[in-house]
N, C-alpha and C. Protein backbone atom coordinates (compact mmCIF):
# COMPACT_ATOMS: atom_id res chain seq x y z
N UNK A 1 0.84 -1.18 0.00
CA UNK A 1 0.00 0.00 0.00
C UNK A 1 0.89 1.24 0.00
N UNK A 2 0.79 2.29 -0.79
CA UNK A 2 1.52 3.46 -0.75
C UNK A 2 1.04 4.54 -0.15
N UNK A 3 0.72 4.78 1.13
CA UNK A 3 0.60 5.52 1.19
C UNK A 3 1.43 6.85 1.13
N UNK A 4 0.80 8.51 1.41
CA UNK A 4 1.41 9.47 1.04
C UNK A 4 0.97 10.76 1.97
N UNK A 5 1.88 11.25 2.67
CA UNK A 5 2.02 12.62 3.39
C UNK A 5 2.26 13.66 3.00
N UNK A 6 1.76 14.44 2.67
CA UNK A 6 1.97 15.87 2.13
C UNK A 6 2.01 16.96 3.03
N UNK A 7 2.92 17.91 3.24
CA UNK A 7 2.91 18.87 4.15
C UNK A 7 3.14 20.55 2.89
N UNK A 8 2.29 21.23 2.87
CA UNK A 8 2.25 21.92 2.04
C UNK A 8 1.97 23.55 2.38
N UNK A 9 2.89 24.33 1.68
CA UNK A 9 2.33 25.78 1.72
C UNK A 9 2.58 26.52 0.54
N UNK A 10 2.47 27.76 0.34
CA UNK A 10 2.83 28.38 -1.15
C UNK A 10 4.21 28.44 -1.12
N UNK A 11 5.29 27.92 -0.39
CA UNK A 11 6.67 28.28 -0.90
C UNK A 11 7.23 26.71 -1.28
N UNK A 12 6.55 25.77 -0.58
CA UNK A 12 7.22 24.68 -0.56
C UNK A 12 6.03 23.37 -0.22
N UNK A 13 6.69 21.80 -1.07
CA UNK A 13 5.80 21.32 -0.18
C UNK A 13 6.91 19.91 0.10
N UNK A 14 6.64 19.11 1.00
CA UNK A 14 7.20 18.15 1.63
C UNK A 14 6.20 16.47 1.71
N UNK A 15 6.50 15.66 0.49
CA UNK A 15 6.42 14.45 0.15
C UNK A 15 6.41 13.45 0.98
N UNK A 16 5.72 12.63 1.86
CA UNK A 16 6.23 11.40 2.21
C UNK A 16 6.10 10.34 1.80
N UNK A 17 6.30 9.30 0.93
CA UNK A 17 6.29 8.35 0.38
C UNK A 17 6.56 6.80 1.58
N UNK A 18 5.18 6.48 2.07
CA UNK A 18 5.64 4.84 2.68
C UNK A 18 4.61 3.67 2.45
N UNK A 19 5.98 3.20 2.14
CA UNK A 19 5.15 1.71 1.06
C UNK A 19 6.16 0.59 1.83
N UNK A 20 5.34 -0.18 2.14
CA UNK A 20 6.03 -1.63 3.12
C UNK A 20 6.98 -1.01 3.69
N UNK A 21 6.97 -0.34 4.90
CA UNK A 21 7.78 -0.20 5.60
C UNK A 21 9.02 0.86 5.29
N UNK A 22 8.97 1.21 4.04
CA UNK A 22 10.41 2.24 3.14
C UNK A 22 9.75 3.56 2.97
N UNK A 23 10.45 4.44 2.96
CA UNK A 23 10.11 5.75 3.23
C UNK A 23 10.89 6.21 2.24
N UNK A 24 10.33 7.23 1.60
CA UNK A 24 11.20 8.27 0.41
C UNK A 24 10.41 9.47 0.49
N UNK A 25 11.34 10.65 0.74
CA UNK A 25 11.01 12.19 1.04
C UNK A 25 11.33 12.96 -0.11
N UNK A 26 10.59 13.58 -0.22
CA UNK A 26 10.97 14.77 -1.33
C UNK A 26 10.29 15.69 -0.99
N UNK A 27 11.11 16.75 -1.82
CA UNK A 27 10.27 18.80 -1.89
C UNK A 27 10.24 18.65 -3.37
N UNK A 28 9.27 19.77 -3.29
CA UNK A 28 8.83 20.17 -4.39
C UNK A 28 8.69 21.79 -3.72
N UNK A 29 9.45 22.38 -4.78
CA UNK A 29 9.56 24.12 -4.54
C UNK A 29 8.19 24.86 -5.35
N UNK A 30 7.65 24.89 -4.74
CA UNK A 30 6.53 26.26 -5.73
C UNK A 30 7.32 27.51 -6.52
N UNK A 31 6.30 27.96 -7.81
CA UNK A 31 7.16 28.92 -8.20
C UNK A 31 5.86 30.52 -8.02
N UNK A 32 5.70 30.50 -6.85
CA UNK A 32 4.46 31.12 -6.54
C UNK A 32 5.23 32.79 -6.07
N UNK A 33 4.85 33.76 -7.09
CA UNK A 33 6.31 34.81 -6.54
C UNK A 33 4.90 35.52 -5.04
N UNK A 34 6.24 35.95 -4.13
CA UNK A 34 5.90 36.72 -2.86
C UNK A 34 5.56 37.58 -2.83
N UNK A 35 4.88 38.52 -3.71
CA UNK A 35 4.65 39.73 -3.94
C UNK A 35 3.47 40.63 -3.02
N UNK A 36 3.92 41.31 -2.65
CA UNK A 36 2.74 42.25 -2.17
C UNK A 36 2.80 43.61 -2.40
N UNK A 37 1.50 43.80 -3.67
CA UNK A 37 1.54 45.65 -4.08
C UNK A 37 1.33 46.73 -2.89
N UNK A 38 2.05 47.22 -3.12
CA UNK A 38 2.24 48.41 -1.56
C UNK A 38 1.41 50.01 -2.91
N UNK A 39 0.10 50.30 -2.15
CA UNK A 39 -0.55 51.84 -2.51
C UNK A 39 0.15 52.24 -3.65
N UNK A 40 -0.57 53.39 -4.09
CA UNK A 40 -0.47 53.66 -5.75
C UNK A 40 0.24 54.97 -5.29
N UNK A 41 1.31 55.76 -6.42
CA UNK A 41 1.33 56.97 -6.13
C UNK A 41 1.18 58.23 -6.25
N UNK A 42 1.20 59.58 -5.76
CA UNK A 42 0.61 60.88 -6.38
C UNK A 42 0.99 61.64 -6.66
N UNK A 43 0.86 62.20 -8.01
CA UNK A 43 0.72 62.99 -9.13
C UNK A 43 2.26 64.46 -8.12
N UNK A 44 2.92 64.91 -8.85
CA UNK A 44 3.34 65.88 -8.43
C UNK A 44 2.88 67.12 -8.25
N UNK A 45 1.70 67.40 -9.13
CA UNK A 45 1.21 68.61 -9.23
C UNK A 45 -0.14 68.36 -8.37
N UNK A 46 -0.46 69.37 -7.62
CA UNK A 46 -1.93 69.14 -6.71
C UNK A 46 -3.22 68.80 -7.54
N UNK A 47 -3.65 67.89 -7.38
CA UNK A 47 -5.17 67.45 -7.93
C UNK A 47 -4.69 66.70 -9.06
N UNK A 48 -3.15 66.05 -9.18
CA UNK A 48 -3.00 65.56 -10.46
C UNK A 48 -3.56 64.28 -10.53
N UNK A 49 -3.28 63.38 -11.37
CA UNK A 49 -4.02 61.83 -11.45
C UNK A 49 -3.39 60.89 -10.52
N UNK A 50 -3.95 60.43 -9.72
CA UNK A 50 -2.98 59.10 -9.10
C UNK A 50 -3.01 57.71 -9.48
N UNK A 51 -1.57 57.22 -9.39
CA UNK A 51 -1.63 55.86 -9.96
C UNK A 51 -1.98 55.06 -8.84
N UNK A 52 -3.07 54.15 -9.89
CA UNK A 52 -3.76 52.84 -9.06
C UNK A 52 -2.74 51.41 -8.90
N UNK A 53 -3.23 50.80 -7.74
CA UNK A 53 -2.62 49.38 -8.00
C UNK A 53 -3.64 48.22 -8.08
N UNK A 54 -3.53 47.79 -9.15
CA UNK A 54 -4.51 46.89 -9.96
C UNK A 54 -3.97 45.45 -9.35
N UNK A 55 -4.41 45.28 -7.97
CA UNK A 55 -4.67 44.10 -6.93
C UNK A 55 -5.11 42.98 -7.62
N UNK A 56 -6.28 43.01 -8.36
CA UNK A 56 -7.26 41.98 -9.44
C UNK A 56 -6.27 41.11 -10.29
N UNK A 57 -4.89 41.87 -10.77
CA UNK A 57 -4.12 41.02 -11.64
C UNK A 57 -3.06 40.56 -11.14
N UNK A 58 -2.69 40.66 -9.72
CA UNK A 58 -1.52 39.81 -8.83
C UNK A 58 -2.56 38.62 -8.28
N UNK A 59 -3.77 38.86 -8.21
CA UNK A 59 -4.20 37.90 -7.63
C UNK A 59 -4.26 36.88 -8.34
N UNK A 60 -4.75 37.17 -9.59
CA UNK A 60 -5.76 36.56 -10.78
C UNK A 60 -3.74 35.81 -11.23
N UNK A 61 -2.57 36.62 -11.30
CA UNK A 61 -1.32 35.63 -11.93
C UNK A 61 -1.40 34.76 -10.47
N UNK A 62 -1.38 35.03 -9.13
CA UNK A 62 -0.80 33.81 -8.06
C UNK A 62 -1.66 32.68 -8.25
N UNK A 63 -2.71 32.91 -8.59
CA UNK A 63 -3.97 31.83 -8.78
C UNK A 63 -3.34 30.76 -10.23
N UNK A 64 -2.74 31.20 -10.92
CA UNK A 64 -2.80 30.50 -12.05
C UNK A 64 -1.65 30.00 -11.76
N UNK A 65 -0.25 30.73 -10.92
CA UNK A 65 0.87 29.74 -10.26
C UNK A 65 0.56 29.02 -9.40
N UNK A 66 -0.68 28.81 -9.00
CA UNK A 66 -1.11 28.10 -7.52
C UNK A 66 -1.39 27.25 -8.21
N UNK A 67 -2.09 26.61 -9.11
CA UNK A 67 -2.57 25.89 -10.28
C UNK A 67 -1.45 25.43 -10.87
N UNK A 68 -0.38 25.59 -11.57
CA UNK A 68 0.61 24.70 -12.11
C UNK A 68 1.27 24.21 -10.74
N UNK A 69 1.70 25.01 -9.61
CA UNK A 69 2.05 24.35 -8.60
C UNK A 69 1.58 22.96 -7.92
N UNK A 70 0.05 23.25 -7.92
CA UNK A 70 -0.62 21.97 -7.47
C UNK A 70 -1.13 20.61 -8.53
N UNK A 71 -0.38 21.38 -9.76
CA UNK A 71 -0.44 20.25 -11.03
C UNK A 71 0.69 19.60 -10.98
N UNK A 72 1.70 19.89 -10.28
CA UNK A 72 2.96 19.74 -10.18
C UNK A 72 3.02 18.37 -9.43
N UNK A 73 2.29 18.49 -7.91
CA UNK A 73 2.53 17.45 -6.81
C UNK A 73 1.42 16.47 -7.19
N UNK A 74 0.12 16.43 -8.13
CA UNK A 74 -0.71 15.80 -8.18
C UNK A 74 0.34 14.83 -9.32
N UNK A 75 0.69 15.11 -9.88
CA UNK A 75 1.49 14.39 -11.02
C UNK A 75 2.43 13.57 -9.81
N UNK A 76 3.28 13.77 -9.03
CA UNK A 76 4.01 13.18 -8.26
C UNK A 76 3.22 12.16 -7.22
N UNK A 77 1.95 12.28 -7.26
CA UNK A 77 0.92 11.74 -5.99
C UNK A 77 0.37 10.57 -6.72
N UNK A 78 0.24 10.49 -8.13
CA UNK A 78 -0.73 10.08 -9.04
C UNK A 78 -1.15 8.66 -8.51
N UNK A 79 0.08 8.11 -8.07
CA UNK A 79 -0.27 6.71 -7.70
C UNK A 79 -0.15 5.92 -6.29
N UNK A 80 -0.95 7.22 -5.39
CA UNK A 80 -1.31 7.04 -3.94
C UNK A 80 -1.95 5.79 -3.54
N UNK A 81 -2.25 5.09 -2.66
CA UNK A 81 -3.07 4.25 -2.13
C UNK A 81 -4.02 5.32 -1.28
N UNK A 82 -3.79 6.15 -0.23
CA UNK A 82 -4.18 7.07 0.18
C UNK A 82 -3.57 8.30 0.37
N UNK A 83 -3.58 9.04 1.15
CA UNK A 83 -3.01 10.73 0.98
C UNK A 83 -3.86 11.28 2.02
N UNK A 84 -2.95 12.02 3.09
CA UNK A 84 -2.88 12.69 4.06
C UNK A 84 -2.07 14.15 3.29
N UNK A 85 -3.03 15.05 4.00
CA UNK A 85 -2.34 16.73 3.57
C UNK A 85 -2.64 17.63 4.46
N UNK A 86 -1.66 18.32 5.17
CA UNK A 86 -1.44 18.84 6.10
C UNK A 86 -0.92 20.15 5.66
N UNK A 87 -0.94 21.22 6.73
CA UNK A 87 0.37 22.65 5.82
C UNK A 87 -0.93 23.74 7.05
N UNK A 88 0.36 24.92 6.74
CA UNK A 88 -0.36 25.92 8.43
C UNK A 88 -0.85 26.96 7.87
N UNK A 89 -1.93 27.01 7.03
CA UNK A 89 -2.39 28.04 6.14
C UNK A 89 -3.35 27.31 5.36
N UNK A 90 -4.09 28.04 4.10
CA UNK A 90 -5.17 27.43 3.66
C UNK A 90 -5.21 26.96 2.60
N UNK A 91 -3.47 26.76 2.16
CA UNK A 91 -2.93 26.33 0.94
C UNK A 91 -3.36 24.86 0.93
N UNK A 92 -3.55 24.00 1.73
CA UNK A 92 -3.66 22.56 1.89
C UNK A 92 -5.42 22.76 1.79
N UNK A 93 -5.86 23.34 1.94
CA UNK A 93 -7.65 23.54 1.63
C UNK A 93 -7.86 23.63 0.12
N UNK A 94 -6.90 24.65 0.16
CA UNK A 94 -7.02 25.12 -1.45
C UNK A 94 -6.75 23.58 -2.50
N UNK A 95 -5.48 23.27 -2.25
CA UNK A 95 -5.09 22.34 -2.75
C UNK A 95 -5.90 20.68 -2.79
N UNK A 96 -6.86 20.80 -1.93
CA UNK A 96 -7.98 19.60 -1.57
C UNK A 96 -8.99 19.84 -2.19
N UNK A 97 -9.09 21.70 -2.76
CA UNK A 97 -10.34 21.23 -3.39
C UNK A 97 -10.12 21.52 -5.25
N UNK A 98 -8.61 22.16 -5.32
CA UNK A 98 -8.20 21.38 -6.74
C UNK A 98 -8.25 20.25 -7.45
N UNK A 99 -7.60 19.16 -5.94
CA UNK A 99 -8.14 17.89 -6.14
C UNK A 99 -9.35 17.77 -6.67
N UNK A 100 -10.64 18.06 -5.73
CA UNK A 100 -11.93 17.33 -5.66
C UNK A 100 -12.44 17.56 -6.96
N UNK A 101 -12.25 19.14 -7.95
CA UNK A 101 -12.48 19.66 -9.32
C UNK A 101 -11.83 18.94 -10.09
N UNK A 102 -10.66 18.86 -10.32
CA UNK A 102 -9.80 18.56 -11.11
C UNK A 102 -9.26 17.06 -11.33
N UNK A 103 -8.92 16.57 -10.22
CA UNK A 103 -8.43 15.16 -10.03
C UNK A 103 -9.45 14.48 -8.81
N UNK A 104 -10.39 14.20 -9.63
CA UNK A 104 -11.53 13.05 -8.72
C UNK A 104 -10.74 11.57 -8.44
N UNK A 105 -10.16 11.06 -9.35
CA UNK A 105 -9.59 9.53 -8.68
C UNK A 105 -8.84 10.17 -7.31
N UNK A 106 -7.68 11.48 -7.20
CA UNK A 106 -7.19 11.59 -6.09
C UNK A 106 -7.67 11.77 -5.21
N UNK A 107 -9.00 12.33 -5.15
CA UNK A 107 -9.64 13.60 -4.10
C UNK A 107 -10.09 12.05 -3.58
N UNK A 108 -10.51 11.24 -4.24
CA UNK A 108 -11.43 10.14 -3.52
C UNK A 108 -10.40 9.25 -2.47
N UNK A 109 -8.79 9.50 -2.39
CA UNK A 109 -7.89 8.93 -1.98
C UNK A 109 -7.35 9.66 -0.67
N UNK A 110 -7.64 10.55 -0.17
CA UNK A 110 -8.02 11.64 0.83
C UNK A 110 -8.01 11.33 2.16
N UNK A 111 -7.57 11.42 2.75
CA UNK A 111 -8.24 10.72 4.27
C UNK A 111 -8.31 11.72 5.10
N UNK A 112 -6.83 12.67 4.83
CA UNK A 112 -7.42 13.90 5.74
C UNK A 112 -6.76 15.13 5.37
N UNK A 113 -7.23 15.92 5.71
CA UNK A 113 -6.73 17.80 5.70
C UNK A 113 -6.77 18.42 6.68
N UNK A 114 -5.43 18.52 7.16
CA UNK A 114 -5.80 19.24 8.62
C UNK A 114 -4.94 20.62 8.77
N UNK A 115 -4.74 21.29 9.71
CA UNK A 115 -3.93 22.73 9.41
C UNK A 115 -3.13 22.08 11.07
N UNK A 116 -1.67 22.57 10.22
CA UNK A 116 -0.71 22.24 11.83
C UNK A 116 0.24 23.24 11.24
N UNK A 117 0.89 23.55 12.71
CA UNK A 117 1.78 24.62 12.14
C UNK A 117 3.53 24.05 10.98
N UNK A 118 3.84 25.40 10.94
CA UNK A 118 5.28 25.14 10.54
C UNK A 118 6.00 24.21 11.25
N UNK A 119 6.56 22.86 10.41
CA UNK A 119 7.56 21.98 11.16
C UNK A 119 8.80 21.58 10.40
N UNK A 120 9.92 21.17 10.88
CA UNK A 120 10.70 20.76 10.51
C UNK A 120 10.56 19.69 9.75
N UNK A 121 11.88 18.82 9.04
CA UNK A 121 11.71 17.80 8.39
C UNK A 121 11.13 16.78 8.90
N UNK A 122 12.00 16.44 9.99
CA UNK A 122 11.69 15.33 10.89
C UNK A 122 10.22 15.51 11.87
N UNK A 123 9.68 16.39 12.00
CA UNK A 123 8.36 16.51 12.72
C UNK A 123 7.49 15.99 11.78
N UNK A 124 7.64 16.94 10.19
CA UNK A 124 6.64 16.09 8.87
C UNK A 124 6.43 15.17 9.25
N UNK A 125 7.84 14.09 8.96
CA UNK A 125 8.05 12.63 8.82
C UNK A 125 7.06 12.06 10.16
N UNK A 126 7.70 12.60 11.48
CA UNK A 126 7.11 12.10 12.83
C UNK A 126 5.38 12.46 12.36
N UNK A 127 5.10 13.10 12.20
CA UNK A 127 3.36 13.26 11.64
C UNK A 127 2.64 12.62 10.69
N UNK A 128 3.13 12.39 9.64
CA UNK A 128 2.87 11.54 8.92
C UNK A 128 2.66 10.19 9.00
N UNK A 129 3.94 9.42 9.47
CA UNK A 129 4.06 8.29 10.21
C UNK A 129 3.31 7.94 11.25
N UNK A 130 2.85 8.97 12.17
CA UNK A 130 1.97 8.88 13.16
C UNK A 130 0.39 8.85 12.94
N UNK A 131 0.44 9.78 11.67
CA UNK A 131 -1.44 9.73 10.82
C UNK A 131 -1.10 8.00 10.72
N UNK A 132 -0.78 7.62 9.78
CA UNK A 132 -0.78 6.19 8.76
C UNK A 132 -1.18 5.20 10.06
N UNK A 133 0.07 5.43 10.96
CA UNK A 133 0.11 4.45 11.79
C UNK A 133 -0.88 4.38 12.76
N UNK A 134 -1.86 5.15 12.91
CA UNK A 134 -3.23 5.08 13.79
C UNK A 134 -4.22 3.62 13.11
């Protein structure tokens, strides 16, 4: 049985692969840029025009890198027995319900989504191992 641990956020996500007893880890780096538009600015002359910041199209590009990102790990997942996904933000929500739209054989392979904070490598692993093994 293969199962699979995912620990995930927009910068990074963390793989666990255990099948009979063998374990194989991997990352997968997002290419999701960090951006945040800071206010528009004003005109030198009084009452001149001020420049806007058009929020609608940073959102509308992270959405479509959030999307090859999570096309990215579903391709690496493809041949789960089950799948646990975890991550401390709502990237692992997001990413569960890409699944459920997009990839129905995976979404049906699911067992859980939960929000835990930032952990190290070895905490992943210790979490993961500890979901399966219940």
């Amino acid at each position: 049985m293969r199962n699979i641990g995912i620990w995930i956020d927009k910068e990074k996500t963390f793989i666990l692969l255990i099948e009979d007893g063998k374990e194989a880890f991997s990352t997968i780096l997002s290419e999701v840029e960090n951006y945040r538009p800071v206010g528009g600015s004003r005109s030198k002359t009084k009452w001149g025009p001020q420049e806007v910041v058009k929020g609608s199209s940073f959102l509308e590009r992270e959405k479509h890198q959030l999307k090859n990102y999570f096309k990215k790990i579903a391709k690496k997942i493809a041949d789960a027995d089950a799948i646990a996904i975890f991550g401390p933000a709502d990237t692992n929500f997001k990413f569960n319900k890409e699944l459920t739209e997009n990839y129905k054989l995976l979404a049906a392979k699911v067992k859980t989504v939960e929000k835990v904070d930032s952990m190290t490598n070895n905490q992943v692993k210790a979490l993961i191992r500890d979901f399966f093994n219940k």
